[in-house]
C-alpha atoms as a PDB file:
ATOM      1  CA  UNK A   1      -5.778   9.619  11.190  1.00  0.00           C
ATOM      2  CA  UNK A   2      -5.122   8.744   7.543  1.00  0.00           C
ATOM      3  CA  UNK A   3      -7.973   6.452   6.744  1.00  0.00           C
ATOM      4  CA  UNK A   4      -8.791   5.157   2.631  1.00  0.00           C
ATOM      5  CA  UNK A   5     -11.317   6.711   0.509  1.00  0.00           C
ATOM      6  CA  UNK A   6     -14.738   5.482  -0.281  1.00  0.00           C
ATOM      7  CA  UNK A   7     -13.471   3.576  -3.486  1.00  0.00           C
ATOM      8  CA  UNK A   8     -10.310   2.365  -1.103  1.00  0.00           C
ATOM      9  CA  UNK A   9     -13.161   1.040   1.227  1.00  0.00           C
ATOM     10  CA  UNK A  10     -14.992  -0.935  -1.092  1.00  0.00           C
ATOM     11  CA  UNK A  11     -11.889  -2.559  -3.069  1.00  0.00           C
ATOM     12  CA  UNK A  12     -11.188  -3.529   0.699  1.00  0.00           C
ATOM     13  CA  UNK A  13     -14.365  -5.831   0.387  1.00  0.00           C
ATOM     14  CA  UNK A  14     -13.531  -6.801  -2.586  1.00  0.00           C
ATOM     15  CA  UNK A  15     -10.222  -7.891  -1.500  1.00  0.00           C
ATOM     16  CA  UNK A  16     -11.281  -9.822   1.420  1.00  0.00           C
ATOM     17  CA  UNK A  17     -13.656 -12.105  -1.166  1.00  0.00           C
ATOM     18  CA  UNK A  18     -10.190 -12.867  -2.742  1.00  0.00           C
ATOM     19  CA  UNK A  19      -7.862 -13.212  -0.123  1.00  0.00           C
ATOM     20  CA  UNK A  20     -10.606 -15.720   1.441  1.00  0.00           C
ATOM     21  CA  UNK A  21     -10.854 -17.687  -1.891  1.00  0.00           C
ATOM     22  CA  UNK A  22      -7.036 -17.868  -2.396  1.00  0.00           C
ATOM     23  CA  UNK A  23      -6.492 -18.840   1.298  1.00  0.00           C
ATOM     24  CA  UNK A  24      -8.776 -21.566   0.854  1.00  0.00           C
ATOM     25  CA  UNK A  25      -7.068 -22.738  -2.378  1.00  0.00           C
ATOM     26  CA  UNK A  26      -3.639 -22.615  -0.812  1.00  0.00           C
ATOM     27  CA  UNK A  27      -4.640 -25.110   2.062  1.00  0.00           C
ATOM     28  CA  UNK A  28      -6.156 -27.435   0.161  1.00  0.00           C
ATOM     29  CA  UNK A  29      -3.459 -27.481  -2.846  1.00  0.00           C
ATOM     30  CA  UNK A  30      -5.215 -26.540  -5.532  1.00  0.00           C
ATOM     31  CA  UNK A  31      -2.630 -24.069  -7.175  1.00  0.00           C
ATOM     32  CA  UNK A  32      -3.787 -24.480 -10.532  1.00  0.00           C
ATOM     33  CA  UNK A  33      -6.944 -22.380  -9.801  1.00  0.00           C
ATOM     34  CA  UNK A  34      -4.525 -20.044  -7.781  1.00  0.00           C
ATOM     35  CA  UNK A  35      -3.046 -18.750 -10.747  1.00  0.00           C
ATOM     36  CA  UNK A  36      -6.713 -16.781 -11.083  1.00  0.00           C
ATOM     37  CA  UNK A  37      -7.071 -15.789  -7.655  1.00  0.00           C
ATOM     38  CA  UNK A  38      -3.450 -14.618  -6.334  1.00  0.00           C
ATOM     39  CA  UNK A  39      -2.824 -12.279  -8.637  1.00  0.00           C
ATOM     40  CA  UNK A  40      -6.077 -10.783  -8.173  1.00  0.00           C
ATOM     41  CA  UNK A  41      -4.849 -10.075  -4.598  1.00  0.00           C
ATOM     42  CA  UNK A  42      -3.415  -6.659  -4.976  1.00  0.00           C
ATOM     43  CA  UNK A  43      -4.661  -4.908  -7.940  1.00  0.00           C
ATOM     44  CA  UNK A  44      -7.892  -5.153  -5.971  1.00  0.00           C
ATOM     45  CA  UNK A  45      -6.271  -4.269  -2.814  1.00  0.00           C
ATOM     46  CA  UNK A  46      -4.835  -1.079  -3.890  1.00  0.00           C
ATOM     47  CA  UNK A  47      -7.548   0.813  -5.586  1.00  0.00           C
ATOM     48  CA  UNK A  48      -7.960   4.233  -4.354  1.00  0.00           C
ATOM     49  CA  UNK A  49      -4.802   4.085  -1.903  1.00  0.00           C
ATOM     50  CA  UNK A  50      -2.408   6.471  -1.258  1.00  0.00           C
ATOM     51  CA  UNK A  51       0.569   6.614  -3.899  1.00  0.00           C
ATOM     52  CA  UNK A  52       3.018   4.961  -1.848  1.00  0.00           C
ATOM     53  CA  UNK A  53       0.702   2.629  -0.652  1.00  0.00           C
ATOM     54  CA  UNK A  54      -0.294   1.673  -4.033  1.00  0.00           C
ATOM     55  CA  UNK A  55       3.497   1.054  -4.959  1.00  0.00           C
ATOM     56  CA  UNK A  56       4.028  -0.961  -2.094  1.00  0.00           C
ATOM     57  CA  UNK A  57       0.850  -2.946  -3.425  1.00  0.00           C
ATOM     58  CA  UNK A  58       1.768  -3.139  -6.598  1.00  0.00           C
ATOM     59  CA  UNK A  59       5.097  -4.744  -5.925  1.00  0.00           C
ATOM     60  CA  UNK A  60       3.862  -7.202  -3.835  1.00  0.00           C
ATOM     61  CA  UNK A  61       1.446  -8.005  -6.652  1.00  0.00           C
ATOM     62  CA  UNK A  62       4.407  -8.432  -8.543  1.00  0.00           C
ATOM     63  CA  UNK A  63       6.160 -10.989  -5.937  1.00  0.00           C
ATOM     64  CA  UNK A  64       2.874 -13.007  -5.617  1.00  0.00           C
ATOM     65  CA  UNK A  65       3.550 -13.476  -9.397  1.00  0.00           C
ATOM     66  CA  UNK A  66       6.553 -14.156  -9.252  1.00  0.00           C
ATOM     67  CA  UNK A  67       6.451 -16.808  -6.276  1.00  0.00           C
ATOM     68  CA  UNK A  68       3.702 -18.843  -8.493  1.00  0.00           C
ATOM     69  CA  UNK A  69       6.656 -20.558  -9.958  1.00  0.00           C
ATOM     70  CA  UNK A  70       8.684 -22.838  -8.375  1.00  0.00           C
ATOM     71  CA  UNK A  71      12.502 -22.048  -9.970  1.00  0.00           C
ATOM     72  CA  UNK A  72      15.347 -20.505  -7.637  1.00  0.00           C
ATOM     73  CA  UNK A  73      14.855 -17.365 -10.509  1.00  0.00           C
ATOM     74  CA  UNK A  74      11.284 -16.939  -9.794  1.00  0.00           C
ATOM     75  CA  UNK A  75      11.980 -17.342  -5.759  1.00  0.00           C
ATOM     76  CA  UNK A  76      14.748 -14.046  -6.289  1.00  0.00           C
ATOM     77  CA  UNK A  77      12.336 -12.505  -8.705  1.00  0.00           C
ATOM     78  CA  UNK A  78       9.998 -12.637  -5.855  1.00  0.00           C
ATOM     79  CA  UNK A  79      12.787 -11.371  -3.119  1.00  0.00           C
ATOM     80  CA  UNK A  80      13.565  -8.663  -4.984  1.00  0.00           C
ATOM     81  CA  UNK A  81       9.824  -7.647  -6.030  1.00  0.00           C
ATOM     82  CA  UNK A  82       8.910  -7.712  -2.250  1.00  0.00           C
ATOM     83  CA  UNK A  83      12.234  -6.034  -1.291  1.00  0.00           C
ATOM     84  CA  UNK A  84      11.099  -2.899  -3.202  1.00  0.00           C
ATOM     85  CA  UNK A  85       7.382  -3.219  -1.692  1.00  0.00           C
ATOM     86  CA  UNK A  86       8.966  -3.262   2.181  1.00  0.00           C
ATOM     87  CA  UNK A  87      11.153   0.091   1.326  1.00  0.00           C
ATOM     88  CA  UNK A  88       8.250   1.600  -0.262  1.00  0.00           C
ATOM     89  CA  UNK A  89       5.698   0.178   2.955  1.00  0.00           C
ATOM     90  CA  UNK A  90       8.448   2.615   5.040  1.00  0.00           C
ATOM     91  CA  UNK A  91       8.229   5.598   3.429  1.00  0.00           C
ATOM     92  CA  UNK A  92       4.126   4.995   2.831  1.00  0.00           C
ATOM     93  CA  UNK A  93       4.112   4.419   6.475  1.00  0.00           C
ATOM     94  CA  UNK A  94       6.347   7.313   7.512  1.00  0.00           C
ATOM     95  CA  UNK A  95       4.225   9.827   5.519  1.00  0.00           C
ATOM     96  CA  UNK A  96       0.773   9.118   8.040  1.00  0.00           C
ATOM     97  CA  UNK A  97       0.426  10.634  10.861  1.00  0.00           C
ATOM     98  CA  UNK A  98       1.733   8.888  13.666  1.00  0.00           C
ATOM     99  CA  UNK A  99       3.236   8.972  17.710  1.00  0.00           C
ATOM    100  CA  UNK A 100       6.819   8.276  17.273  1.00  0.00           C
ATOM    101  CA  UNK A 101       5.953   5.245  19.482  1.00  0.00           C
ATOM    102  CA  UNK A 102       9.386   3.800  18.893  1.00  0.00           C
ATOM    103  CA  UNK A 103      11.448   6.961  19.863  1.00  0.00           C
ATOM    104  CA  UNK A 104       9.817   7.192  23.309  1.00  0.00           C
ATOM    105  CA  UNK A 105       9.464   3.872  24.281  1.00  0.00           C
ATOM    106  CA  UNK A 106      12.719   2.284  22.129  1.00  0.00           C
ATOM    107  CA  UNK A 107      12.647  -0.862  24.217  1.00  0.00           C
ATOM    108  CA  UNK A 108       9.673  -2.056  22.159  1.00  0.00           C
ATOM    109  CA  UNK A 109      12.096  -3.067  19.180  1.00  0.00           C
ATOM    110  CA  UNK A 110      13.246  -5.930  21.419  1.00  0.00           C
ATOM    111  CA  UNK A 111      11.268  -8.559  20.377  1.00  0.00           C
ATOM    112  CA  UNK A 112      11.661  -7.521  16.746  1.00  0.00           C
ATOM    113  CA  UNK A 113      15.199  -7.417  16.911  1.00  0.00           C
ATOM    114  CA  UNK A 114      15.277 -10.867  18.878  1.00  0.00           C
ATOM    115  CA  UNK A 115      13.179 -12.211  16.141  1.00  0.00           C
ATOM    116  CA  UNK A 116      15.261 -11.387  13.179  1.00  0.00           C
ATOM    117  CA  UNK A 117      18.091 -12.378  14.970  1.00  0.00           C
ATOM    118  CA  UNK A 118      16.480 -16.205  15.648  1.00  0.00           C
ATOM    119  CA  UNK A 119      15.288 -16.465  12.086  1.00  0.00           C
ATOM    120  CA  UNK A 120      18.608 -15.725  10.840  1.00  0.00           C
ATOM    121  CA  UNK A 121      20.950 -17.914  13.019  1.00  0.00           C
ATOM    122  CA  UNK A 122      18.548 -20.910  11.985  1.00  0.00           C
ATOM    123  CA  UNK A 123      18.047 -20.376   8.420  1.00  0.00           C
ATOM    124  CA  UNK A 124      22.157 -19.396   8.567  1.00  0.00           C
ATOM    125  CA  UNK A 125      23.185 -22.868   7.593  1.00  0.00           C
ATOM    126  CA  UNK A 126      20.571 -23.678   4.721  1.00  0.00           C
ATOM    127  CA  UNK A 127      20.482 -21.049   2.827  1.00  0.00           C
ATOM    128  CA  UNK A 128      24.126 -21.307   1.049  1.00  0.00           C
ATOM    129  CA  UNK A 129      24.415 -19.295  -2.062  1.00  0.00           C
ATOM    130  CA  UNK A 130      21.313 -16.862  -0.632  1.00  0.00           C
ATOM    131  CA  UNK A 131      22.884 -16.450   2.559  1.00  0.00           C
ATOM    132  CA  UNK A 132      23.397 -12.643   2.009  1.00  0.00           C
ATOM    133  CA  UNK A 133      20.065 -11.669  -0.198  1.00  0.00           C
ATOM    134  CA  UNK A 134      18.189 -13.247   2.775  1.00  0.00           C
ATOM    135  CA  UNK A 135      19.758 -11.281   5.629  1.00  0.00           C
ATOM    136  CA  UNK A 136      19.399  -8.297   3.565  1.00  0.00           C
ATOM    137  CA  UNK A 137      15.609  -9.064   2.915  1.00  0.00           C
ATOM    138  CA  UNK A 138      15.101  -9.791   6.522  1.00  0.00           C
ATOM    139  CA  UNK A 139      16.482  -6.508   7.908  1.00  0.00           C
ATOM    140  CA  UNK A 140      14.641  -4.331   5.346  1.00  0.00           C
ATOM    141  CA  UNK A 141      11.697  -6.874   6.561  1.00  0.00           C
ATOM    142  CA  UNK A 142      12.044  -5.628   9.970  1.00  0.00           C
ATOM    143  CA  UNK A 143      12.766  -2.106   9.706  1.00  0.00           C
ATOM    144  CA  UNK A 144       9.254  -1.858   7.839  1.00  0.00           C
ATOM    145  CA  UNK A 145       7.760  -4.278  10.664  1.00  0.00           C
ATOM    146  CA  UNK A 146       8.723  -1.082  13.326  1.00  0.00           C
ATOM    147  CA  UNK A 147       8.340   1.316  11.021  1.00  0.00           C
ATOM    148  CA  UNK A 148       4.576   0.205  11.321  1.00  0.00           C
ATOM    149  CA  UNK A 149       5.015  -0.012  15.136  1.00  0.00           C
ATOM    150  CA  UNK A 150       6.044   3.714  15.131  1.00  0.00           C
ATOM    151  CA  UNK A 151       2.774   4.764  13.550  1.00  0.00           C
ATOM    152  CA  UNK A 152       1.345   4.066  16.864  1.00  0.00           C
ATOM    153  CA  UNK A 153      -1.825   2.401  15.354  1.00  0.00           C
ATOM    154  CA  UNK A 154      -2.126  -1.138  16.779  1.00  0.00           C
ATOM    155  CA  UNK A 155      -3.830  -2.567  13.502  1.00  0.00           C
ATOM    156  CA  UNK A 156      -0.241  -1.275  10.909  1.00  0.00           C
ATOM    157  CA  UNK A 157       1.983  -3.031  13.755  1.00  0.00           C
ATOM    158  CA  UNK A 158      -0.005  -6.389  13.836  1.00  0.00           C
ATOM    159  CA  UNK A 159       0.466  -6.071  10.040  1.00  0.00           C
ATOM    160  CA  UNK A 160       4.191  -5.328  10.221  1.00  0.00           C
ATOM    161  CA  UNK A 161       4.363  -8.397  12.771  1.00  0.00           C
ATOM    162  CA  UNK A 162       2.503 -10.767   9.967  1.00  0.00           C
ATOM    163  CA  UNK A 163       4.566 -10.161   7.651  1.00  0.00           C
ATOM    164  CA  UNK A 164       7.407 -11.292   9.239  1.00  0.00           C
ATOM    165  CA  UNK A 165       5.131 -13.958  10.306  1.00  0.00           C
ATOM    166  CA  UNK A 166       4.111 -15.086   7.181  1.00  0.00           C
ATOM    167  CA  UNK A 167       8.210 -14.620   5.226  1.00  0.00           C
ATOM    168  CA  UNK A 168       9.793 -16.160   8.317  1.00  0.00           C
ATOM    169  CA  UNK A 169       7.215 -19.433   7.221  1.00  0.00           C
ATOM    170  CA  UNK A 170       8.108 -18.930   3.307  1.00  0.00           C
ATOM    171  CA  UNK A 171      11.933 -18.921   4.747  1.00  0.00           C
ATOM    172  CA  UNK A 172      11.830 -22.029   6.751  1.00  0.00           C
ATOM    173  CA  UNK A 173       9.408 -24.485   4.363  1.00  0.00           C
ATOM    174  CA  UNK A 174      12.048 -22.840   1.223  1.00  0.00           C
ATOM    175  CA  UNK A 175      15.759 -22.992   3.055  1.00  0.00           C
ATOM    176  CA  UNK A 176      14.820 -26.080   5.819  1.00  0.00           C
ATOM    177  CA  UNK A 177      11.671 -27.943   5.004  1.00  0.00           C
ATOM    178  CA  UNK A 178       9.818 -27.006   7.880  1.00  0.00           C
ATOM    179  CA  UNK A 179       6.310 -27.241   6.977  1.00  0.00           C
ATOM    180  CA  UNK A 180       3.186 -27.024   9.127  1.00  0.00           C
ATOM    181  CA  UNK A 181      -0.175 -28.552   8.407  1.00  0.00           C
ATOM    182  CA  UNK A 182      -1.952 -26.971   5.509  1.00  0.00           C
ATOM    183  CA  UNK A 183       1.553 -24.618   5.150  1.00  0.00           C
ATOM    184  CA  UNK A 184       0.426 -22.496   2.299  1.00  0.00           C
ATOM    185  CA  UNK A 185      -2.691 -21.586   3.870  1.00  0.00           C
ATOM    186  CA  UNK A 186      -0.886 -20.265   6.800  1.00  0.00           C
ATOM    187  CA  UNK A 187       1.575 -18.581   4.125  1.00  0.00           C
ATOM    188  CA  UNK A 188      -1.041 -16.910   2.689  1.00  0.00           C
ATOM    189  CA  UNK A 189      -3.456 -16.240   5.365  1.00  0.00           C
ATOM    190  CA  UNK A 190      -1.049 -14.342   7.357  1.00  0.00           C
ATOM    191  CA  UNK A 191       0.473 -12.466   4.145  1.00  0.00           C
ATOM    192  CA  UNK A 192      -3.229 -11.255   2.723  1.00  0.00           C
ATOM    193  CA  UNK A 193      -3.687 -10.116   6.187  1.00  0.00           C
ATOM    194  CA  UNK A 194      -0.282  -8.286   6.287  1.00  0.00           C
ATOM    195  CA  UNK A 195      -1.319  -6.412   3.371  1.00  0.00           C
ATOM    196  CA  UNK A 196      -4.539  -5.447   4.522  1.00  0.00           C
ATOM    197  CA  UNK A 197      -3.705  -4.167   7.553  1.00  0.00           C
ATOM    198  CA  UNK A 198      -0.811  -2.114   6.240  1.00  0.00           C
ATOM    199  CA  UNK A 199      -3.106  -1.068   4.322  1.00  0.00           C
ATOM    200  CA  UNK A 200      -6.288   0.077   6.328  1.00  0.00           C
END
């Protein structure tokens, strides 16, 4: 079982400090002081990773920079930053060892597909000139989400489900103004756990 190096392990630690400290800035709305900690996130996150792994990182890191501003440019900056990171979580994803869990028991992919589907028929009337960007995100989104259900490894598919978790939240406070309580927090709460776990 792949697992990170020694260095891998303690940027982990490291990353956890930060994630925790940008969580707790996101709840409480205090995105001036984010600009320090989010794009801390991944640089720390992918130190002694895998190479894919670290590209995947490293365009997320890019997105989270991207999202800190608040223009439709930076939002498809951000799209297209995280785009790249999903294709390159497949192939990191595809190159550890895993069971095939997906080709022997396909009927798993249900609940993914019935997610992506629900996401999209809501978000389908908001999202006018993004319409197609969107759908495209989303099905990348999901491949990766059971790509990391293939591997078999309970901890990558609870961080393929995340992030769907934490975009399909992005998606709906962006395209619909659906917000819950404290939204950024859960934003970025489930996304630094996404990462992590993809990671681990």
């Amino acid at each position: 079982m792949w697992q990170p190096d020694a260095m891998g392990r303690r940027a982990g630690a490291a990353y956890l400090a930060v994630a925790a400290a940008d969580v707790a800035l996101a709840a409480t709305g205090r995105e001036r002081l984010r600009r320090v900690t989010k794009p801390l996130l991944m640089p720390t996150l992918l130190i002694g990773r895998d190479r894919w792994t670290q590209r995947a990182l490293a365009l997320g890191g890019i997105g989270d920079v991207a999202l800190l501003g608040s223009s439709a440019a930076a939002f498809r900056a951000g799209l297209g930053a995280f785009l790249g990171g999903h294709l390159a979580w497949i192939q990191a994803l595809r190159e550890r060892p895993g069971e095939g869990l997906v080709r022997r028991k396909p009927l798993l992919v249900l609940p993914y597909a019935a997610a992506w589907a629900g996401i999209n028929a809501y978000l389908w009337p908001h999202t006018g000139r993004d319409r197609y960007p969107v759908i495209a995100y989303s099905t990348v989104l999901a491949a990766m989400a059971i790509t990391a259900l293939d591997t078999g490894r309970p901890v990558t598919a609870a961080g393929g489900v995340l992030f769907m978790t934490t975009d399909s939240l992005l998606a709906l406070e962006r395209f619909t103004g659906v917000e819950l309580p404290r939204h950024e927090g859960w934003v970025m709460g489930t996304y630094a756990a996404a990462q992590g776990l993809l990671a681990a």
